[in-house]
PDB file of N, CA and C in Angstrom:
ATOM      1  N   UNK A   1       0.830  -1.198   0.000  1.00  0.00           N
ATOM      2  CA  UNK A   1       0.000   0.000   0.000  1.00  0.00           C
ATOM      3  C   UNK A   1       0.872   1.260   0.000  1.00  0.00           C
ATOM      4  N   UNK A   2       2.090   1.365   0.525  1.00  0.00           N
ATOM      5  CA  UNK A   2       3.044   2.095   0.847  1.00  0.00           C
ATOM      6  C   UNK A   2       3.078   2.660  -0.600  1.00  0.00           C
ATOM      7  N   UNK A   3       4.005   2.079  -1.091  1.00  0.00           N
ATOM      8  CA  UNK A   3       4.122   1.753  -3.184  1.00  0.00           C
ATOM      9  C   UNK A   3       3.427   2.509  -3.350  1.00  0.00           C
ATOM     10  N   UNK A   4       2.068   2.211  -4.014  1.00  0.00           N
ATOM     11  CA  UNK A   4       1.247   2.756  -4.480  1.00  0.00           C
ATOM     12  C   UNK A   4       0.856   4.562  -4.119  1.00  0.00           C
ATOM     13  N   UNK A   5       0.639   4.625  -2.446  1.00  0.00           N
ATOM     14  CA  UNK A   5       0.513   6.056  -2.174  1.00  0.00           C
ATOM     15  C   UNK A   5       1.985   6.799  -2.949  1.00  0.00           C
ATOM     16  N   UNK A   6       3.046   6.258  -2.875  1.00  0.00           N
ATOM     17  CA  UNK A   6       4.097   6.954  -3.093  1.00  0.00           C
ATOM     18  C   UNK A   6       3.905   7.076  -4.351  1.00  0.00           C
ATOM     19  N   UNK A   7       3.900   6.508  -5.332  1.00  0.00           N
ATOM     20  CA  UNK A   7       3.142   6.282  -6.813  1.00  0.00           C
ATOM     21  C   UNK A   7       2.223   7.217  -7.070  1.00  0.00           C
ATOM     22  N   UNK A   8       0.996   7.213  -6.342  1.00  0.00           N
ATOM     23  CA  UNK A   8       0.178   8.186  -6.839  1.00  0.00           C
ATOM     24  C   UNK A   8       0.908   9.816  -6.209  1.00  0.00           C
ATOM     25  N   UNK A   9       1.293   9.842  -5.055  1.00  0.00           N
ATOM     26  CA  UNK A   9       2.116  11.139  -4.867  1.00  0.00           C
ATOM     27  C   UNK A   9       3.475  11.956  -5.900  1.00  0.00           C
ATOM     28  N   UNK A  10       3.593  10.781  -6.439  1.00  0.00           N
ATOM     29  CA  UNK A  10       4.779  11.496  -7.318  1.00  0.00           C
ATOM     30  C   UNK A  10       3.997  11.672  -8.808  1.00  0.00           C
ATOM     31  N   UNK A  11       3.074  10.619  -8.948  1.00  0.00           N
ATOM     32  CA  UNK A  11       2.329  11.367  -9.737  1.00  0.00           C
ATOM     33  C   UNK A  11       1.584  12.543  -9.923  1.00  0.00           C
ATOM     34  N   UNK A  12       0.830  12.971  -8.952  1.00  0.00           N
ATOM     35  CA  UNK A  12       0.442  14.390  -8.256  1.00  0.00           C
ATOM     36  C   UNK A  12       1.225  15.342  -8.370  1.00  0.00           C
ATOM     37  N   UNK A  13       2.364  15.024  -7.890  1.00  0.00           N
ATOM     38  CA  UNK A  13       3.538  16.279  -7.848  1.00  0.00           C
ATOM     39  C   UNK A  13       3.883  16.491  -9.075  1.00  0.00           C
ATOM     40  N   UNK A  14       4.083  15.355 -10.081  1.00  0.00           N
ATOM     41  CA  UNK A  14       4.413  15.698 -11.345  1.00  0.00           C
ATOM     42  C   UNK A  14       3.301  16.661 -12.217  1.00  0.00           C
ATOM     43  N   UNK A  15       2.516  16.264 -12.148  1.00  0.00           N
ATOM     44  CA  UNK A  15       1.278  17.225 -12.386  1.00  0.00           C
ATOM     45  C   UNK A  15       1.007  18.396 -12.323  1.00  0.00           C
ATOM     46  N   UNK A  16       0.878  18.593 -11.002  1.00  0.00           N
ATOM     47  CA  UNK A  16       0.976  20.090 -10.694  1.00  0.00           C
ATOM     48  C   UNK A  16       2.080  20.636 -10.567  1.00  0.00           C
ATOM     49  N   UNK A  17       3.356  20.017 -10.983  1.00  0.00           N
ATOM     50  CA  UNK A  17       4.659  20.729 -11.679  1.00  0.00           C
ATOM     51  C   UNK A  17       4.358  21.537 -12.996  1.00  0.00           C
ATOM     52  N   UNK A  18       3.601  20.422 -13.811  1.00  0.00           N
ATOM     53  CA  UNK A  18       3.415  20.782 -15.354  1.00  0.00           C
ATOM     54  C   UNK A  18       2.456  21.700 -15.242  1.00  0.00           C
ATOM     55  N   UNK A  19       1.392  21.479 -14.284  1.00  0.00           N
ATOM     56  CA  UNK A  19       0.253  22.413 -14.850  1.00  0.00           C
ATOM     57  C   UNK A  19       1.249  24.187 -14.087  1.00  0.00           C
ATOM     58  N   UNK A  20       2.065  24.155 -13.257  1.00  0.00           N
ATOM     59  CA  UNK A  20       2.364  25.245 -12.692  1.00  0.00           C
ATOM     60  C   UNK A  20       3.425  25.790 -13.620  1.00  0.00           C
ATOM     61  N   UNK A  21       4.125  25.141 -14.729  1.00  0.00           N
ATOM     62  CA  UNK A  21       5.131  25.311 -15.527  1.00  0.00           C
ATOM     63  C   UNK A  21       3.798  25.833 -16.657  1.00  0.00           C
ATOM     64  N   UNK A  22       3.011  24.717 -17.229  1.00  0.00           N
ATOM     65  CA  UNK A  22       2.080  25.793 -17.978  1.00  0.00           C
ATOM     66  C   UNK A  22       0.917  26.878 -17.690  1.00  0.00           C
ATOM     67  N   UNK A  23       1.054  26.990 -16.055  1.00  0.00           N
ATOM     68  CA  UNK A  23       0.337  28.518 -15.920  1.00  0.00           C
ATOM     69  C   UNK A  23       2.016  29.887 -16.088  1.00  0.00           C
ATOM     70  N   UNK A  24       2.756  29.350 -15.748  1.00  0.00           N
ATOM     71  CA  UNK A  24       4.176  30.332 -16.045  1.00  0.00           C
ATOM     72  C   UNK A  24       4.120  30.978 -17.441  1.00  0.00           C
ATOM     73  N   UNK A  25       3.809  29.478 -18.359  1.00  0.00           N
ATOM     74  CA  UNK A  25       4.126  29.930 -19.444  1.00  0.00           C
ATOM     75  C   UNK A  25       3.499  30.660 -20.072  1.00  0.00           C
ATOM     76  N   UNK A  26       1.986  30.369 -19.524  1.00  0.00           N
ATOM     77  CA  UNK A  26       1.172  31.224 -20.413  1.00  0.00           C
ATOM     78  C   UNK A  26       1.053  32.452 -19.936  1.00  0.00           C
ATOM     79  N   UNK A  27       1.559  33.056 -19.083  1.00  0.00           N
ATOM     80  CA  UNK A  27       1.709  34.598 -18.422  1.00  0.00           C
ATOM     81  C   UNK A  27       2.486  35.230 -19.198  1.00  0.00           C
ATOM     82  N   UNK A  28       3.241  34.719 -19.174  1.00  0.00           N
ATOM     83  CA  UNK A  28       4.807  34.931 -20.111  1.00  0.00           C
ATOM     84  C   UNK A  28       4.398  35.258 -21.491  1.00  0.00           C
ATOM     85  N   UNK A  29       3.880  34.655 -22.049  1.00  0.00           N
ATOM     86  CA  UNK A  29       3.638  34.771 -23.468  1.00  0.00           C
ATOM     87  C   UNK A  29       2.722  36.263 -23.865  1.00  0.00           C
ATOM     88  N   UNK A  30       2.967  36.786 -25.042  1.00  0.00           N
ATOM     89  CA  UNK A  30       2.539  37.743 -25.262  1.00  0.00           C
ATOM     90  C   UNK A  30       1.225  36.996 -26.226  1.00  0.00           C
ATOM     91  N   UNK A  31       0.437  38.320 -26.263  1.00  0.00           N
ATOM     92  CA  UNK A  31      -1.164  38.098 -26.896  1.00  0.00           C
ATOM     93  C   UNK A  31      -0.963  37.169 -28.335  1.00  0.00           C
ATOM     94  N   UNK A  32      -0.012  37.760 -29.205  1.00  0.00           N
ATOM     95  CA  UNK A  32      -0.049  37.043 -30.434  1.00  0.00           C
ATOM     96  C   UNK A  32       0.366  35.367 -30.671  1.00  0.00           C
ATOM     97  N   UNK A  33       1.305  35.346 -29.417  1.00  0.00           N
ATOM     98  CA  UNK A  33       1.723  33.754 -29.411  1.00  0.00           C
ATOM     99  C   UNK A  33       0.630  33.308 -28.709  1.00  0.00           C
ATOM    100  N   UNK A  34      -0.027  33.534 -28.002  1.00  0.00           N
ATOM    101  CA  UNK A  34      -1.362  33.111 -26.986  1.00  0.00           C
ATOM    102  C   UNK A  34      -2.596  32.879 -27.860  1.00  0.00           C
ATOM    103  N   UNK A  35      -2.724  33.238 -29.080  1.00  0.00           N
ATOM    104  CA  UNK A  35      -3.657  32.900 -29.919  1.00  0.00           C
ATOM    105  C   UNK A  35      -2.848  32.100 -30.274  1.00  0.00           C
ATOM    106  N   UNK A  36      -1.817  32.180 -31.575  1.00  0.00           N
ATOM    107  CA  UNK A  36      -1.290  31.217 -32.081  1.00  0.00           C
ATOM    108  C   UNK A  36      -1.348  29.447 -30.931  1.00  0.00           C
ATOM    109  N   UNK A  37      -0.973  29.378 -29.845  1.00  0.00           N
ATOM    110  CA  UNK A  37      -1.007  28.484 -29.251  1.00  0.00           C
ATOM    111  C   UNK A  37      -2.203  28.269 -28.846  1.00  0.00           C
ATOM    112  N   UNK A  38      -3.467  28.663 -28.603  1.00  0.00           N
ATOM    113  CA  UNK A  38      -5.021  29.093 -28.863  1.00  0.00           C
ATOM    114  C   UNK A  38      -5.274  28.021 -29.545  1.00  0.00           C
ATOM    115  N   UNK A  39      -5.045  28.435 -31.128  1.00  0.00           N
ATOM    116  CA  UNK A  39      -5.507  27.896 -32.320  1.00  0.00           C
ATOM    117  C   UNK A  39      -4.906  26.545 -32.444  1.00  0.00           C
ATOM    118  N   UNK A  40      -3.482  26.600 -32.400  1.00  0.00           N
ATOM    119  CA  UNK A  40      -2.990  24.857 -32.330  1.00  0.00           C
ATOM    120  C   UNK A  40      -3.546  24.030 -31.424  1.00  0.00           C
ATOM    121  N   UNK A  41      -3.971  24.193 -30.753  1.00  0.00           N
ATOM    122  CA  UNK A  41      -4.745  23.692 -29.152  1.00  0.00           C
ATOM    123  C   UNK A  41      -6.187  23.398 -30.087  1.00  0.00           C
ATOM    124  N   UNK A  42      -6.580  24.123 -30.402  1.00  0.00           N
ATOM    125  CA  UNK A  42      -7.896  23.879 -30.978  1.00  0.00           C
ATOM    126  C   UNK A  42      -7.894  23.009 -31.895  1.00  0.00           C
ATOM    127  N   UNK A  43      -6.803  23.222 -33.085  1.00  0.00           N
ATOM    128  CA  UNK A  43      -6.290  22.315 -33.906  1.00  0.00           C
ATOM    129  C   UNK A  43      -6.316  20.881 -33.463  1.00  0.00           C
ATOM    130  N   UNK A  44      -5.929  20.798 -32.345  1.00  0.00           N
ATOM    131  CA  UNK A  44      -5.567  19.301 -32.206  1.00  0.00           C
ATOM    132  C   UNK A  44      -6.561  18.699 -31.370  1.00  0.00           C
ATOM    133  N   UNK A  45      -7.430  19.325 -30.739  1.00  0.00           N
ATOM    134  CA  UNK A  45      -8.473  19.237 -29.976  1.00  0.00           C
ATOM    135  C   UNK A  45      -9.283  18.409 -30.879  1.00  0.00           C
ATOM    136  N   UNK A  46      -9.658  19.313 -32.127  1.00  0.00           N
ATOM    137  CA  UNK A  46     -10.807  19.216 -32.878  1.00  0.00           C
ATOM    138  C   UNK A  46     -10.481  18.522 -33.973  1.00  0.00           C
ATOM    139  N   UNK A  47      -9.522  18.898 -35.022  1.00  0.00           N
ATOM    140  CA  UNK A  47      -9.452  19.007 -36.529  1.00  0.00           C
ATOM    141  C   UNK A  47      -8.503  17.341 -36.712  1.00  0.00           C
ATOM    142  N   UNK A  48      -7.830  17.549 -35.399  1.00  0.00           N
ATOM    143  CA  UNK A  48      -7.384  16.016 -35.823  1.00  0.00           C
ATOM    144  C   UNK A  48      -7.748  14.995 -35.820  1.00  0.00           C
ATOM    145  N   UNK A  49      -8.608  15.145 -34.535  1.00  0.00           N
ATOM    146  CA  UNK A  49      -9.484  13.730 -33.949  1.00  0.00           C
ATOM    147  C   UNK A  49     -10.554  13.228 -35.397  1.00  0.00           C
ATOM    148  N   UNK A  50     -11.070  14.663 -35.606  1.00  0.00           N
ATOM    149  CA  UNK A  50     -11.620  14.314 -36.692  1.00  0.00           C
ATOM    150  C   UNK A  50     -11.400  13.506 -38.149  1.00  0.00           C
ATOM    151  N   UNK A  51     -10.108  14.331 -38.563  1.00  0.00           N
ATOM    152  CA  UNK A  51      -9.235  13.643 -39.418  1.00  0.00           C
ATOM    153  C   UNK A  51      -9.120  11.629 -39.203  1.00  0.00           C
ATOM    154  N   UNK A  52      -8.801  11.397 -38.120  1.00  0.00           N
ATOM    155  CA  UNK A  52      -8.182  10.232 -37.806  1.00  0.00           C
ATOM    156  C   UNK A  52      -9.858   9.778 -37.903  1.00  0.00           C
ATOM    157  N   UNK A  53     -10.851  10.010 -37.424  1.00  0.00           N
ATOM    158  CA  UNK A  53     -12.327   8.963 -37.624  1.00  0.00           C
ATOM    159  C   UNK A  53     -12.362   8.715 -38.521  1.00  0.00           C
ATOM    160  N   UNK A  54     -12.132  10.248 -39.765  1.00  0.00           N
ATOM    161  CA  UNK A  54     -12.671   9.910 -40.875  1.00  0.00           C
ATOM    162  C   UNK A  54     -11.735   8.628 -41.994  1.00  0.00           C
ATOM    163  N   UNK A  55     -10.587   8.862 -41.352  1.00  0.00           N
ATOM    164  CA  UNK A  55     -10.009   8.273 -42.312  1.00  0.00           C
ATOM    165  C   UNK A  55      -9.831   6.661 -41.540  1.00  0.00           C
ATOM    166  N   UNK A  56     -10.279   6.377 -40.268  1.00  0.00           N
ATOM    167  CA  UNK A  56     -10.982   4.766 -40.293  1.00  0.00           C
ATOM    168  C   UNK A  56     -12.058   4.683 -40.612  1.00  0.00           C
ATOM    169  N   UNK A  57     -13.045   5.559 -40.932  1.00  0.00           N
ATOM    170  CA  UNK A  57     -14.265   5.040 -41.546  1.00  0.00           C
ATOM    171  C   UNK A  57     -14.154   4.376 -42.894  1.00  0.00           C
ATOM    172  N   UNK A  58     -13.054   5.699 -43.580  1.00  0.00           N
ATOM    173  CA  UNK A  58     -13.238   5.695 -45.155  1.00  0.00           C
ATOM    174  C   UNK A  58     -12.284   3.693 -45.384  1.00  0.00           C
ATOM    175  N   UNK A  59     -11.047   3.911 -44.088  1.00  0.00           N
ATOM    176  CA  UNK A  59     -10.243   2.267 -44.568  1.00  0.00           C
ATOM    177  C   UNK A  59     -11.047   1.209 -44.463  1.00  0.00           C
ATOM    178  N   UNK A  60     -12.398   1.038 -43.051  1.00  0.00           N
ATOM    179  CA  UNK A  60     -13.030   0.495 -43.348  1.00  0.00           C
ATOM    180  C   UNK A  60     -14.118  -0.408 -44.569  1.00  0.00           C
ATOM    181  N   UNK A  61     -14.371   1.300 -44.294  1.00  0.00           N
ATOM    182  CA  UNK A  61     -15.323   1.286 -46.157  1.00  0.00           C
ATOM    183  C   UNK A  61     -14.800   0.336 -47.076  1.00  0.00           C
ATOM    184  N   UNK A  62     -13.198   0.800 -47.830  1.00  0.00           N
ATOM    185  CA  UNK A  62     -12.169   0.137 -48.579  1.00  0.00           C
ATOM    186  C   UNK A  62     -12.360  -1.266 -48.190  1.00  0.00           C
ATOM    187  N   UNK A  63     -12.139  -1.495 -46.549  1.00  0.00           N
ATOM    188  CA  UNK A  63     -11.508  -3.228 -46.371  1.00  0.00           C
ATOM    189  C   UNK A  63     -13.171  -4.012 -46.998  1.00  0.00           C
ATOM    190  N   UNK A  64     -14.091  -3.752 -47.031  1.00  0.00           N
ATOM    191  CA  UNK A  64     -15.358  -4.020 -47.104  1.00  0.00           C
ATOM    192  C   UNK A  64     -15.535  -4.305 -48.205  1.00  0.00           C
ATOM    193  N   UNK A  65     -15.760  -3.172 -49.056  1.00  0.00           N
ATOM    194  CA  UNK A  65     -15.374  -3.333 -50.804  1.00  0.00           C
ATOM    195  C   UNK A  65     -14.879  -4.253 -51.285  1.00  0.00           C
ATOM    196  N   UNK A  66     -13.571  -4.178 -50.925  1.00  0.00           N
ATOM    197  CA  UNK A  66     -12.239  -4.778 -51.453  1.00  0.00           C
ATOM    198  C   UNK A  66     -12.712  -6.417 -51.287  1.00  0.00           C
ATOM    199  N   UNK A  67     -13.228  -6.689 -49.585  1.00  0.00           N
ATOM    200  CA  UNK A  67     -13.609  -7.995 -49.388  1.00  0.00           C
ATOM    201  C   UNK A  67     -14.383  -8.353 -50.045  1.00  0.00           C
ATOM    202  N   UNK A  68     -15.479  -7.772 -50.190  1.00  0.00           N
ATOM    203  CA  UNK A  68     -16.670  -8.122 -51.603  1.00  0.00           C
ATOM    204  C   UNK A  68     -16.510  -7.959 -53.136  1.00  0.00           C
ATOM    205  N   UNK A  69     -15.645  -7.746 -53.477  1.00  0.00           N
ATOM    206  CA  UNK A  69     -15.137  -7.518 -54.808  1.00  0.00           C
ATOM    207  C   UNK A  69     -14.108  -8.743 -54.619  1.00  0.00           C
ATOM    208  N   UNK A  70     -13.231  -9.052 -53.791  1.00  0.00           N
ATOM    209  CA  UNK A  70     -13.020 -10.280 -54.036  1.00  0.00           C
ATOM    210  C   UNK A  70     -13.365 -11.659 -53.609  1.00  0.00           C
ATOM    211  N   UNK A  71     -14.614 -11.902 -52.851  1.00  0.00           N
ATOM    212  CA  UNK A  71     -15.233 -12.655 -52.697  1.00  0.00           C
ATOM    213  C   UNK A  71     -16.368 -12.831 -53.737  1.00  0.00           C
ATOM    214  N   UNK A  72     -16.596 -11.858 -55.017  1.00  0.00           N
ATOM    215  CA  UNK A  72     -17.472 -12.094 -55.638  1.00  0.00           C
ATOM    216  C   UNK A  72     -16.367 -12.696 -56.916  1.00  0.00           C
ATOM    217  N   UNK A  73     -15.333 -11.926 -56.963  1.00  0.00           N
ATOM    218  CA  UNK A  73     -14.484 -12.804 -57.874  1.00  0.00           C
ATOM    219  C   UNK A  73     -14.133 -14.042 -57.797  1.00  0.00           C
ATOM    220  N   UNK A  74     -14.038 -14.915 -56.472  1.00  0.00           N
ATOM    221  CA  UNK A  74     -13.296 -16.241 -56.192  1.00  0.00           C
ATOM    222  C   UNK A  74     -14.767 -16.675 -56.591  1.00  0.00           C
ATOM    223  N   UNK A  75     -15.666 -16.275 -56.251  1.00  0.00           N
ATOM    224  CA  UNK A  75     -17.030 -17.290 -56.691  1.00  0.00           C
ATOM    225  C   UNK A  75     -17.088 -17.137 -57.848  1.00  0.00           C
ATOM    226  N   UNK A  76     -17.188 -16.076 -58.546  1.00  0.00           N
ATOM    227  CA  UNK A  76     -17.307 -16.504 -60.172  1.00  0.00           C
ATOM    228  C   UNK A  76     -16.173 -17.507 -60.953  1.00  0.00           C
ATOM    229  N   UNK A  77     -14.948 -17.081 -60.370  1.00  0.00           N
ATOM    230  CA  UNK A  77     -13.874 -17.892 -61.055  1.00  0.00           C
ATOM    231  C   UNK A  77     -14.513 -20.031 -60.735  1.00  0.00           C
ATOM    232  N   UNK A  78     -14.677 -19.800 -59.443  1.00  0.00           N
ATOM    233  CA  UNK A  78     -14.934 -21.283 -58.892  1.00  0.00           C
ATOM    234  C   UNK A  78     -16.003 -21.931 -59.924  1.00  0.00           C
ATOM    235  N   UNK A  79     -17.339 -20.883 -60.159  1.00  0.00           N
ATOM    236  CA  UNK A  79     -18.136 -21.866 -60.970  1.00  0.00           C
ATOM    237  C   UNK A  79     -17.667 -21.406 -62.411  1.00  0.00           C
ATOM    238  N   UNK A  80     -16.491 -21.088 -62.829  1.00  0.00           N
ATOM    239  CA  UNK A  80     -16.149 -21.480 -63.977  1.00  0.00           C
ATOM    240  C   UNK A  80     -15.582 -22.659 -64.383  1.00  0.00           C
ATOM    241  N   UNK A  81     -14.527 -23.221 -63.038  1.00  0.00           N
ATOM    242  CA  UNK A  81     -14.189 -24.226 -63.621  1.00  0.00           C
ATOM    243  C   UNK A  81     -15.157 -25.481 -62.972  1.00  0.00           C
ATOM    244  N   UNK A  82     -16.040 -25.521 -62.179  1.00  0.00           N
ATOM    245  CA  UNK A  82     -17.279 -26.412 -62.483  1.00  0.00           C
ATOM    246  C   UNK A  82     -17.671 -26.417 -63.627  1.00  0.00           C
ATOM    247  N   UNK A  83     -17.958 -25.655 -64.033  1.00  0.00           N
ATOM    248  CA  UNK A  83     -18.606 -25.719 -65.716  1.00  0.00           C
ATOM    249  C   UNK A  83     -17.597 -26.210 -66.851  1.00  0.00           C
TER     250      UNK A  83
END
């Protein structure tokens, strides 16, 4: 049990290291970098997550296709050479 509290305490501390290193930083920073870092923040918040769904939907889509386009080919080829 010891472990663990010490574990979650240094985790804690690490934390509110970072979050106290990024309240520093953002004082520090002037208005124009504070948007700029604003907008990348938003960027990655939003525009990427998005990006990455869409583009497992769309590989999906593909693996699907692809599987039925060649599962309709092995069956046609098969009853060719029955015939």
């Amino acid at each position: 049990m010891n472990k663990l509290t010490n574990l979650l305490d240094e985790i804690l501390r690490a934390f509110t290291q970072t979050l106290r290193y990024g309240v520093r930083l953002i004082g520090r920073m002037s208005p124009p970098a504070l948007l700029g870092a604003a907008l990348v923040l938003a960027f990655i918040c939003s525009i990427l997550p998005l990006a990455l769904v869409l583009f497992v939907v769309f590989m999906l889509i593909k693996l699907v296709v692809g599987a039925t386009v060649i599962g309709s080919r092995r069956a046609n080829r098969h009853q060719e050479h029955v015939e």
